[in-house]
PDB file of N, CA and C in Angstrom:
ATOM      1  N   UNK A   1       0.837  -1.167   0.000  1.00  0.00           N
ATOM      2  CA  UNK A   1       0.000   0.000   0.000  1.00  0.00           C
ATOM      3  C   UNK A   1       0.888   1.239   0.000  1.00  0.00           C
ATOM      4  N   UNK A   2       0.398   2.356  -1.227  1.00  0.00           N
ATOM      5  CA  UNK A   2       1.153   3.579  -1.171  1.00  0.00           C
ATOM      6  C   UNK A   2       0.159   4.709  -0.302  1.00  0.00           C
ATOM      7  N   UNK A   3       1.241   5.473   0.448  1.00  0.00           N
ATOM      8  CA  UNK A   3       0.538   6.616   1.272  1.00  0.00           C
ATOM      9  C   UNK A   3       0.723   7.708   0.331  1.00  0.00           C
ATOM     10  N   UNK A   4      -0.009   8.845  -0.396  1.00  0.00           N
ATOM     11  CA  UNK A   4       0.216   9.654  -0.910  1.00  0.00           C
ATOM     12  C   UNK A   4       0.265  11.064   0.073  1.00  0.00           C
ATOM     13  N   UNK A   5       0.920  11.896  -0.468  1.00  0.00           N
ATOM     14  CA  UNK A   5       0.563  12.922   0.398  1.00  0.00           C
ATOM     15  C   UNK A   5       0.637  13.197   1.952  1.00  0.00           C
ATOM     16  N   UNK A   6       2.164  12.970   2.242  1.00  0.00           N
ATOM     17  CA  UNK A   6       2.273  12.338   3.571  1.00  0.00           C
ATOM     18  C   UNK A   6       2.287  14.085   4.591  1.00  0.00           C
ATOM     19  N   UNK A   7       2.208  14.876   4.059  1.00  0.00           N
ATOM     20  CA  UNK A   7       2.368  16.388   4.558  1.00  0.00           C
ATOM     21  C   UNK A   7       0.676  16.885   5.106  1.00  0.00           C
ATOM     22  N   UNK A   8      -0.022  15.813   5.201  1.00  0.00           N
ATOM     23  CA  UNK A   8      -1.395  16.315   5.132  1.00  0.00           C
ATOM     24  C   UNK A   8      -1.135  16.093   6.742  1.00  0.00           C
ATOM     25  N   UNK A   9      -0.672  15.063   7.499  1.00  0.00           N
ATOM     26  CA  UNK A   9      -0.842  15.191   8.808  1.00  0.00           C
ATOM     27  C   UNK A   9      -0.521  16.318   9.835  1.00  0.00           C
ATOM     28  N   UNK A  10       0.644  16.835   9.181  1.00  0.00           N
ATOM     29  CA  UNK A  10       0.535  18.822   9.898  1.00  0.00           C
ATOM     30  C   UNK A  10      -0.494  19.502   9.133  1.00  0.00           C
ATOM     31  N   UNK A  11      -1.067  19.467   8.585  1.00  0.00           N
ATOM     32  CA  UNK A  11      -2.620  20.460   8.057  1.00  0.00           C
ATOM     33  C   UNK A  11      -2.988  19.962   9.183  1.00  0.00           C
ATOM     34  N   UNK A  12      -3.485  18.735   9.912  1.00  0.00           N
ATOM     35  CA  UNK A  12      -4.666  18.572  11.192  1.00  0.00           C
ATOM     36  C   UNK A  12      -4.414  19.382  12.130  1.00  0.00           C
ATOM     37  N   UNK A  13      -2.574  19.282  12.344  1.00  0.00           N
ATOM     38  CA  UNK A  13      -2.531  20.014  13.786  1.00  0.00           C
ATOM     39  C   UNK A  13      -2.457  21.675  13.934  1.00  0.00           C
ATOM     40  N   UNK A  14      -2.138  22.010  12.274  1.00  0.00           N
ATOM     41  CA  UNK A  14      -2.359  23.342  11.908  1.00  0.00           C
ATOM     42  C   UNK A  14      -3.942  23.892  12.242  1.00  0.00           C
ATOM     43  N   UNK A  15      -4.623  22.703  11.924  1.00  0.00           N
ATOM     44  CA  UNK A  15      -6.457  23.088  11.621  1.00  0.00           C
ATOM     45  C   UNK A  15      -6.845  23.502  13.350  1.00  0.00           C
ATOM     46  N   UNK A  16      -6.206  22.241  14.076  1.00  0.00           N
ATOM     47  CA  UNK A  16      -5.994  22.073  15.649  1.00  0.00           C
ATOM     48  C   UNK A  16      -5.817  23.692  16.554  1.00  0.00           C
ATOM     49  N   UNK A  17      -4.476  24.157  15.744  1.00  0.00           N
ATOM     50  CA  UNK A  17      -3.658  25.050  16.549  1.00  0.00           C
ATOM     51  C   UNK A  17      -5.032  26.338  16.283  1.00  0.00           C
ATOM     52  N   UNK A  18      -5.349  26.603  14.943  1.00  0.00           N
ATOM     53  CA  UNK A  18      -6.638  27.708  14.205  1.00  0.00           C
ATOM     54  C   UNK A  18      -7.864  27.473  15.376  1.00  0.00           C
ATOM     55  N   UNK A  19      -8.088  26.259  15.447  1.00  0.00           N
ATOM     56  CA  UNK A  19      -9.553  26.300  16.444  1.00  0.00           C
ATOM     57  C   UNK A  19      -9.138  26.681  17.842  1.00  0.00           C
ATOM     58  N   UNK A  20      -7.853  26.347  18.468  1.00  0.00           N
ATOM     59  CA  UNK A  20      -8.187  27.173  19.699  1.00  0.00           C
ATOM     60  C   UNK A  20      -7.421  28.522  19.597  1.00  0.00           C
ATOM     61  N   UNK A  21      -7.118  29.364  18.793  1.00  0.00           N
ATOM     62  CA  UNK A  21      -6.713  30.553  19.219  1.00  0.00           C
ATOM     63  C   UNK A  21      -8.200  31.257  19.147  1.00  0.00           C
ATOM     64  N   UNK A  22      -8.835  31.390  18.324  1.00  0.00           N
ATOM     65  CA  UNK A  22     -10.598  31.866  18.821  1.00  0.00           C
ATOM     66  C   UNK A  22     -10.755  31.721  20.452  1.00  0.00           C
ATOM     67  N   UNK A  23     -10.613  30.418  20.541  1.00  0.00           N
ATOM     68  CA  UNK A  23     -10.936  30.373  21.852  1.00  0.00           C
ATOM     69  C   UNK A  23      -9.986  31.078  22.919  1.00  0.00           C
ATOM     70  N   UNK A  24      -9.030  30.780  22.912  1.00  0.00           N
ATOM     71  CA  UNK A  24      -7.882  32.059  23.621  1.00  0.00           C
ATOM     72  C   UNK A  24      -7.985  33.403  24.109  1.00  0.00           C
ATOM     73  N   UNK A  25      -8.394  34.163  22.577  1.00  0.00           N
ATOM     74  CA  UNK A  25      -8.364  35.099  22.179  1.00  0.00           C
ATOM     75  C   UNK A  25     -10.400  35.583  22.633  1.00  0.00           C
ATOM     76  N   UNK A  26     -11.058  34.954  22.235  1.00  0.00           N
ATOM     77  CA  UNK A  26     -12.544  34.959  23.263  1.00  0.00           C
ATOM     78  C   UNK A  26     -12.389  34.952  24.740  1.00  0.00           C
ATOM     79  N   UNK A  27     -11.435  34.257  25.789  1.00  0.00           N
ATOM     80  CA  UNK A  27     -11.620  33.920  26.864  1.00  0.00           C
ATOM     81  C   UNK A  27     -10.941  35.141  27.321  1.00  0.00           C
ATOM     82  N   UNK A  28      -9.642  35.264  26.696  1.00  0.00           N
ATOM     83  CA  UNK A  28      -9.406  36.894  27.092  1.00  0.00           C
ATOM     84  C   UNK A  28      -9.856  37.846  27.071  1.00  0.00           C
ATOM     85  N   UNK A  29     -10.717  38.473  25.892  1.00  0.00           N
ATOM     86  CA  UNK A  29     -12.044  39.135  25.755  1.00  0.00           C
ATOM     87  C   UNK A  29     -12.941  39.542  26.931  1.00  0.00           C
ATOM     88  N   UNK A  30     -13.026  38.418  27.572  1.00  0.00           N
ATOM     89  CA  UNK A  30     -14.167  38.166  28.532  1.00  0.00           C
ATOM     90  C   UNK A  30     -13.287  38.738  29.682  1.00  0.00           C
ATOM     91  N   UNK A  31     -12.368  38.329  29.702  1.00  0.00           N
ATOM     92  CA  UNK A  31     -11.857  39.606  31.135  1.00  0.00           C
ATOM     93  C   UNK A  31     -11.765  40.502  31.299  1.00  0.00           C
ATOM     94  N   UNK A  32     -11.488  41.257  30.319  1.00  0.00           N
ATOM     95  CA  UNK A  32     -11.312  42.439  30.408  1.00  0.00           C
ATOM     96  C   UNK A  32     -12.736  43.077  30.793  1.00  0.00           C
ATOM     97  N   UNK A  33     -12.682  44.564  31.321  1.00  0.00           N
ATOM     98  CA  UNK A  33     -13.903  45.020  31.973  1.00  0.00           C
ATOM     99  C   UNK A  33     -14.685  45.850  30.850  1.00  0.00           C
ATOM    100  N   UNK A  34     -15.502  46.358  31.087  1.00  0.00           N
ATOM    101  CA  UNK A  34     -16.383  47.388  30.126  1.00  0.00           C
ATOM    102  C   UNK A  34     -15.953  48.653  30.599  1.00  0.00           C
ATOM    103  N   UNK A  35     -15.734  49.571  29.334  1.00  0.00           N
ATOM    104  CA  UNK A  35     -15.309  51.330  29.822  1.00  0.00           C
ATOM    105  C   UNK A  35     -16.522  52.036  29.744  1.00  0.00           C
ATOM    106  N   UNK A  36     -16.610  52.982  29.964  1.00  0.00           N
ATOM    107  CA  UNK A  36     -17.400  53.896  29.548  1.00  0.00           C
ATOM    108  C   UNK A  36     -16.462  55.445  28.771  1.00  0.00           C
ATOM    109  N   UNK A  37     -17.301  56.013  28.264  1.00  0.00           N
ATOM    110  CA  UNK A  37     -16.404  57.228  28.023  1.00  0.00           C
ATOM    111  C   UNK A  37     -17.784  58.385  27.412  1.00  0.00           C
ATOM    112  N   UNK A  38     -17.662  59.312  28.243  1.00  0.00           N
ATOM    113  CA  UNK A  38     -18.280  60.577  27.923  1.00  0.00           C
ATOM    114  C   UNK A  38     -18.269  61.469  27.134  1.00  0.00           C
ATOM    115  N   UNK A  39     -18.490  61.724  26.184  1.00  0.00           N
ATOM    116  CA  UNK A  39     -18.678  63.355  25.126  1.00  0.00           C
ATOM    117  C   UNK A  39     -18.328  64.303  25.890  1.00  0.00           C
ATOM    118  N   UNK A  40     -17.686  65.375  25.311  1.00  0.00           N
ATOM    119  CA  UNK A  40     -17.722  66.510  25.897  1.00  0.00           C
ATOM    120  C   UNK A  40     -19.408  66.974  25.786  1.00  0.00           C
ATOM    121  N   UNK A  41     -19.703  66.853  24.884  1.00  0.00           N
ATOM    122  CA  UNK A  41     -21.265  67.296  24.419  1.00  0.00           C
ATOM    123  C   UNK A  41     -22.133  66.806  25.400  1.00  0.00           C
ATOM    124  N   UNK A  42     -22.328  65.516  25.772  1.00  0.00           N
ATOM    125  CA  UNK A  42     -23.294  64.575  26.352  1.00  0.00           C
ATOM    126  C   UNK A  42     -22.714  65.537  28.165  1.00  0.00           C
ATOM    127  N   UNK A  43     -21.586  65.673  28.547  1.00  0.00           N
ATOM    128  CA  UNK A  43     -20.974  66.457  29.688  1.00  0.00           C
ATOM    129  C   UNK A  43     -21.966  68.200  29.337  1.00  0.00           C
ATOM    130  N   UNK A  44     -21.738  68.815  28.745  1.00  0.00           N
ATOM    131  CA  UNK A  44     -22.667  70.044  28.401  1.00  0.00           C
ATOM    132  C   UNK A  44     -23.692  69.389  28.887  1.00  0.00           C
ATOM    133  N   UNK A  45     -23.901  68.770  28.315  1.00  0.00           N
ATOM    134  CA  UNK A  45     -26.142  68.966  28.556  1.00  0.00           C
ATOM    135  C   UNK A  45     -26.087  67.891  29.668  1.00  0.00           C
ATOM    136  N   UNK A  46     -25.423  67.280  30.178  1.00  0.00           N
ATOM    137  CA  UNK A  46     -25.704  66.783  31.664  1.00  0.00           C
ATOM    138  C   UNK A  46     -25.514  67.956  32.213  1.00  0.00           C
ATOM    139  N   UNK A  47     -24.714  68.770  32.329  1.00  0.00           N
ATOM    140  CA  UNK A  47     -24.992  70.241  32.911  1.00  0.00           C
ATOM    141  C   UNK A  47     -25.809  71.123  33.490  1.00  0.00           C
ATOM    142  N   UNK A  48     -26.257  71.773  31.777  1.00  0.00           N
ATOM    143  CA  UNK A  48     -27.752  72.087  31.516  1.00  0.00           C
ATOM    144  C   UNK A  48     -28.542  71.281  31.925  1.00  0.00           C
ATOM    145  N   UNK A  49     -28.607  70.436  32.249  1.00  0.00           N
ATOM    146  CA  UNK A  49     -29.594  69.432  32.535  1.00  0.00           C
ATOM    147  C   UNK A  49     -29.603  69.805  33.984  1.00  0.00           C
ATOM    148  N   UNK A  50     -28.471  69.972  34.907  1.00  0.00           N
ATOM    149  CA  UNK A  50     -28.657  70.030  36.014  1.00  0.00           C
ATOM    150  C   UNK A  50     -29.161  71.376  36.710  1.00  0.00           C
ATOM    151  N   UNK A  51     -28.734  72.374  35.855  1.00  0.00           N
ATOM    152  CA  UNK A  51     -29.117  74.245  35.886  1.00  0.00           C
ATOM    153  C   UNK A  51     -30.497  74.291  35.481  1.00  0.00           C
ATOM    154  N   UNK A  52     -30.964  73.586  34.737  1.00  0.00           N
ATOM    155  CA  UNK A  52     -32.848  73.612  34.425  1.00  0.00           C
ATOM    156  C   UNK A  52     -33.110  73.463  35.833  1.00  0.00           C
ATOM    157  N   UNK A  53     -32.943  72.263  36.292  1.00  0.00           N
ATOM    158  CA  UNK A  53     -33.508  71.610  37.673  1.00  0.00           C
ATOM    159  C   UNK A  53     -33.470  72.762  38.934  1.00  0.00           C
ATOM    160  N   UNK A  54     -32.587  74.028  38.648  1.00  0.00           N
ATOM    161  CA  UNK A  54     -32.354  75.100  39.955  1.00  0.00           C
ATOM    162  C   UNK A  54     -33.437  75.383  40.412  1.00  0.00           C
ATOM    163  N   UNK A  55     -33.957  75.322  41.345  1.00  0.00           N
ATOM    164  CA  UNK A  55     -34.939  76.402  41.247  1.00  0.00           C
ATOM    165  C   UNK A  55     -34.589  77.835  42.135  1.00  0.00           C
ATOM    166  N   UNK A  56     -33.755  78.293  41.855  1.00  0.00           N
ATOM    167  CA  UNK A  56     -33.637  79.934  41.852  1.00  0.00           C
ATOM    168  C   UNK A  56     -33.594  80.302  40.039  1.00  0.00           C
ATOM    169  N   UNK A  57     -32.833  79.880  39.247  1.00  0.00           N
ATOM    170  CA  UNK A  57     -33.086  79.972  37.878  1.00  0.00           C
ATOM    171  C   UNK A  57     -34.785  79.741  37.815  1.00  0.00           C
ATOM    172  N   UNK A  58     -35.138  78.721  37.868  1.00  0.00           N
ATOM    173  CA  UNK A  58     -36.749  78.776  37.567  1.00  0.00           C
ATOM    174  C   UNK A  58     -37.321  79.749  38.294  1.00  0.00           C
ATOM    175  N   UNK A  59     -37.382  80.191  39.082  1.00  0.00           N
ATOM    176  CA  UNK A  59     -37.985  81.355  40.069  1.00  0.00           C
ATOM    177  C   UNK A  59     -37.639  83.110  39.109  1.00  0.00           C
ATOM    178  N   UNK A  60     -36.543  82.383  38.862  1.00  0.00           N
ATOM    179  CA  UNK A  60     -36.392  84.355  37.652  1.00  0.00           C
ATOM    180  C   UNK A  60     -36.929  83.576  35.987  1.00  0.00           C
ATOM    181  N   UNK A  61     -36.669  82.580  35.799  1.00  0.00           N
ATOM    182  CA  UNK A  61     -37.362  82.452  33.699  1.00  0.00           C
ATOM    183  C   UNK A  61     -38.776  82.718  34.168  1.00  0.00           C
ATOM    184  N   UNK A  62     -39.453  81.867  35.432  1.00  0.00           N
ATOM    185  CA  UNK A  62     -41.074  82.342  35.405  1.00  0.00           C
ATOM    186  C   UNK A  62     -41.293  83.709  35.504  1.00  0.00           C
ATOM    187  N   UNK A  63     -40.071  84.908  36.586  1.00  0.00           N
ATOM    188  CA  UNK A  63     -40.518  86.321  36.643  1.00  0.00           C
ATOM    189  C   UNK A  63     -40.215  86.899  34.836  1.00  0.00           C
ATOM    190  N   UNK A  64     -39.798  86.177  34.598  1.00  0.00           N
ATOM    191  CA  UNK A  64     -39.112  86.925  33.185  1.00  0.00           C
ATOM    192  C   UNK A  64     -39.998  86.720  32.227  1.00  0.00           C
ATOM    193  N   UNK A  65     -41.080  85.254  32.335  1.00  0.00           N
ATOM    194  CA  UNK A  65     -42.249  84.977  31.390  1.00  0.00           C
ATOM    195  C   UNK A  65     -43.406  86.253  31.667  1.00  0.00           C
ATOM    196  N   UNK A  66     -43.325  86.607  32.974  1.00  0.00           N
ATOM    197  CA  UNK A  66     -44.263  87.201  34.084  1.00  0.00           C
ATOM    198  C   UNK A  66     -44.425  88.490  32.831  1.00  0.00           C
ATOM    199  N   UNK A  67     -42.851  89.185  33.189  1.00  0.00           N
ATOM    200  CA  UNK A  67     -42.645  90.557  32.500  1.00  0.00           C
ATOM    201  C   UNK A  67     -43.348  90.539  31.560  1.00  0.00           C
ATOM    202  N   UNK A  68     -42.872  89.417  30.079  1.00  0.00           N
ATOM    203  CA  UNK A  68     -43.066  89.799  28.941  1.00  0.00           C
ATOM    204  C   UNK A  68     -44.498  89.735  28.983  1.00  0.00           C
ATOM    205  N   UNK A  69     -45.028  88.765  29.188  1.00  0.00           N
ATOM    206  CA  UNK A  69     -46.617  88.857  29.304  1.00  0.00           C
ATOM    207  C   UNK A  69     -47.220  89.811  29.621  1.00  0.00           C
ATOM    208  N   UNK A  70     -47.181  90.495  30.921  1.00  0.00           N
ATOM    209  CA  UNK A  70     -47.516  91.469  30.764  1.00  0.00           C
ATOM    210  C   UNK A  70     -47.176  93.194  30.313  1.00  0.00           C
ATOM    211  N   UNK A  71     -46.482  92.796  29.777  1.00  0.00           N
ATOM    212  CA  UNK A  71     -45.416  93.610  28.772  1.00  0.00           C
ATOM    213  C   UNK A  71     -44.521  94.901  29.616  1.00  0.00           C
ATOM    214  N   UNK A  72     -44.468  94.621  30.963  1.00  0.00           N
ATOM    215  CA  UNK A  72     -43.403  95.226  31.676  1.00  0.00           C
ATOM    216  C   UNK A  72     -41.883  95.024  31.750  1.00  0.00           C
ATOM    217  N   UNK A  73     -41.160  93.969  30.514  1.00  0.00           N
ATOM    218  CA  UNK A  73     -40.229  93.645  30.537  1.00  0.00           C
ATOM    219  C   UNK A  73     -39.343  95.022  29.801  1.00  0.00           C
ATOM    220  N   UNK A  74     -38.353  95.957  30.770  1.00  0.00           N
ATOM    221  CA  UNK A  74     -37.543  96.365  29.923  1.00  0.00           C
ATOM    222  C   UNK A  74     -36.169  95.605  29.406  1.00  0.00           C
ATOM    223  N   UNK A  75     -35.875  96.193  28.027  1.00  0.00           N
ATOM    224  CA  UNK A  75     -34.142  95.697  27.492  1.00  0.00           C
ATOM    225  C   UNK A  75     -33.482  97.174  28.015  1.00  0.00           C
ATOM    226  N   UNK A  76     -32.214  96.479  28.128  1.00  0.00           N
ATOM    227  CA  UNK A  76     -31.687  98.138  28.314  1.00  0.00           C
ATOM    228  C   UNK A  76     -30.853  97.947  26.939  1.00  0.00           C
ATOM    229  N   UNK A  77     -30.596  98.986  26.949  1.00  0.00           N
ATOM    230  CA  UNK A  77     -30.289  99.855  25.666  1.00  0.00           C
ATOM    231  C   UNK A  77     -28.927  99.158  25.659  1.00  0.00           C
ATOM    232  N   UNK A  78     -27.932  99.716  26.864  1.00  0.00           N
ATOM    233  CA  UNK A  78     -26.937  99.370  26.829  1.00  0.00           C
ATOM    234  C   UNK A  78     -26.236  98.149  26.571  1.00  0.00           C
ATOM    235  N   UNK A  79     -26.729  97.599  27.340  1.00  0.00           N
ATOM    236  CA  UNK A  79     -26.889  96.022  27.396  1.00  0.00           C
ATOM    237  C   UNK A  79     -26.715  94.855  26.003  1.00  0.00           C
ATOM    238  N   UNK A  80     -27.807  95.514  24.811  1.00  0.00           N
ATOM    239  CA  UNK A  80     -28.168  95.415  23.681  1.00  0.00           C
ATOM    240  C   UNK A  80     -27.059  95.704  22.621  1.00  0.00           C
ATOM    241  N   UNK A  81     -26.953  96.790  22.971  1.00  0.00           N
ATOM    242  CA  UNK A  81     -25.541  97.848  22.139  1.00  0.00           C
ATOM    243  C   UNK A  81     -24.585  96.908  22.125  1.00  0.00           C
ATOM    244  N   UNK A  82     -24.164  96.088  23.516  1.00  0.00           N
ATOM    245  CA  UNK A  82     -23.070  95.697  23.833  1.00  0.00           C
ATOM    246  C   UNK A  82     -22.888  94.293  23.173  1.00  0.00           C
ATOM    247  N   UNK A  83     -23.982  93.631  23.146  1.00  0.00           N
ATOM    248  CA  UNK A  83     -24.222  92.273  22.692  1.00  0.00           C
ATOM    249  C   UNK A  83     -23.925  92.299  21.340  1.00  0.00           C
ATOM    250  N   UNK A  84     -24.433  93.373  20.371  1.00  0.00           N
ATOM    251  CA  UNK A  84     -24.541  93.623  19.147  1.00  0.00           C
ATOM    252  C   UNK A  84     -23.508  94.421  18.097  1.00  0.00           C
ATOM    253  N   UNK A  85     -22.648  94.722  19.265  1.00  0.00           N
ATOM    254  CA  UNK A  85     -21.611  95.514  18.678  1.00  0.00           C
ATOM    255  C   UNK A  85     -20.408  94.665  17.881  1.00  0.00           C
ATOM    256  N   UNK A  86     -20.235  93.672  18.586  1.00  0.00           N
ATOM    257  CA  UNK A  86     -19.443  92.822  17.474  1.00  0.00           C
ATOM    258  C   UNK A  86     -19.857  91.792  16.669  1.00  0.00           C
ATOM    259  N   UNK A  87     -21.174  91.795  16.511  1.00  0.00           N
ATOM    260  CA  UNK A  87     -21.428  90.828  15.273  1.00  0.00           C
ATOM    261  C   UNK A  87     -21.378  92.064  14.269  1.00  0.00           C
ATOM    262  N   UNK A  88     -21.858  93.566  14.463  1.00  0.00           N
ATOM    263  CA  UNK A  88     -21.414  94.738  13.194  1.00  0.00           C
ATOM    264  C   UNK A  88     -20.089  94.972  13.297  1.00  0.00           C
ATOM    265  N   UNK A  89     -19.027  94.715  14.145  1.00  0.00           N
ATOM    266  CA  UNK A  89     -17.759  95.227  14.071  1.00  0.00           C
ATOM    267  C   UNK A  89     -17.242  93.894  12.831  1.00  0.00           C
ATOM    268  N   UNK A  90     -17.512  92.609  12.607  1.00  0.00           N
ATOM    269  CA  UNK A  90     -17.338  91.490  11.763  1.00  0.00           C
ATOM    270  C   UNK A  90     -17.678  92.299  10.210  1.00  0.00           C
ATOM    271  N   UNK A  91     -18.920  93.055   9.783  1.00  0.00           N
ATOM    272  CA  UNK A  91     -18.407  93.806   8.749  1.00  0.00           C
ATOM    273  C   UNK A  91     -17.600  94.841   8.259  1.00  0.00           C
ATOM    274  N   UNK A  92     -16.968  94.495   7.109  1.00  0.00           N
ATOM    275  CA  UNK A  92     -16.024  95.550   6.753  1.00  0.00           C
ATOM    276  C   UNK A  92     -17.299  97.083   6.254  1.00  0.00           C
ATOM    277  N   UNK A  93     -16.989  98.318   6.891  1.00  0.00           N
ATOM    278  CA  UNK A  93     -17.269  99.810   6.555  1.00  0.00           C
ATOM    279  C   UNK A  93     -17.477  99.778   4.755  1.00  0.00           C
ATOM    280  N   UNK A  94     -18.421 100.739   4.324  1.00  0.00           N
ATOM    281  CA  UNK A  94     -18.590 100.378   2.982  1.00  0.00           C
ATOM    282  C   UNK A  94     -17.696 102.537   2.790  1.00  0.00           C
TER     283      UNK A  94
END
């Protein structure tokens, strides 16, 4: 009797060595812990999230709904000027 192909018996232990590194490489997986990691963004509005909840802030947006409603809310002038002065200082003078 001829054996052909006598190199096939390292393919098994090759096939052998392939099936458990999955497994290795899975079991290590599994140890390691879970991270978390935060946005700067998702950090903002947990924030805001927590400044809604004030209630001294809520105690002045309701006086401030109060005003406009009944239309005693003044702007000051100044105030306005000041806010507005550099979005016109951004155009160039014609």
């Amino acid at each position: 009797m001829k054996i052909n192909e006598t190199g096939r018996v390292g393919a098994v232990q090759s096939y052998q060595r392939n099936m458990e590194t999955p497994r290795q490489e899975q079991h290590q997986k599994s140890r390691r812990k879970d991270e978390v990691s935060i946005s700067t963004e998702a950090m903002e509005m947990l924030h805001a999230q927590e400044r809604a909840g004030d209630p001294e802030r809520a105690r002045k947006i309701q006086s401030l709904k109060e005003q406009v409603a009944s239309g005693t809310y003044q702007v000051s002038a100044d105030k306005l000027a000041e806010k507005l002065l550099p979005y016109f200082k951004q155009f160039p003078e014609n």
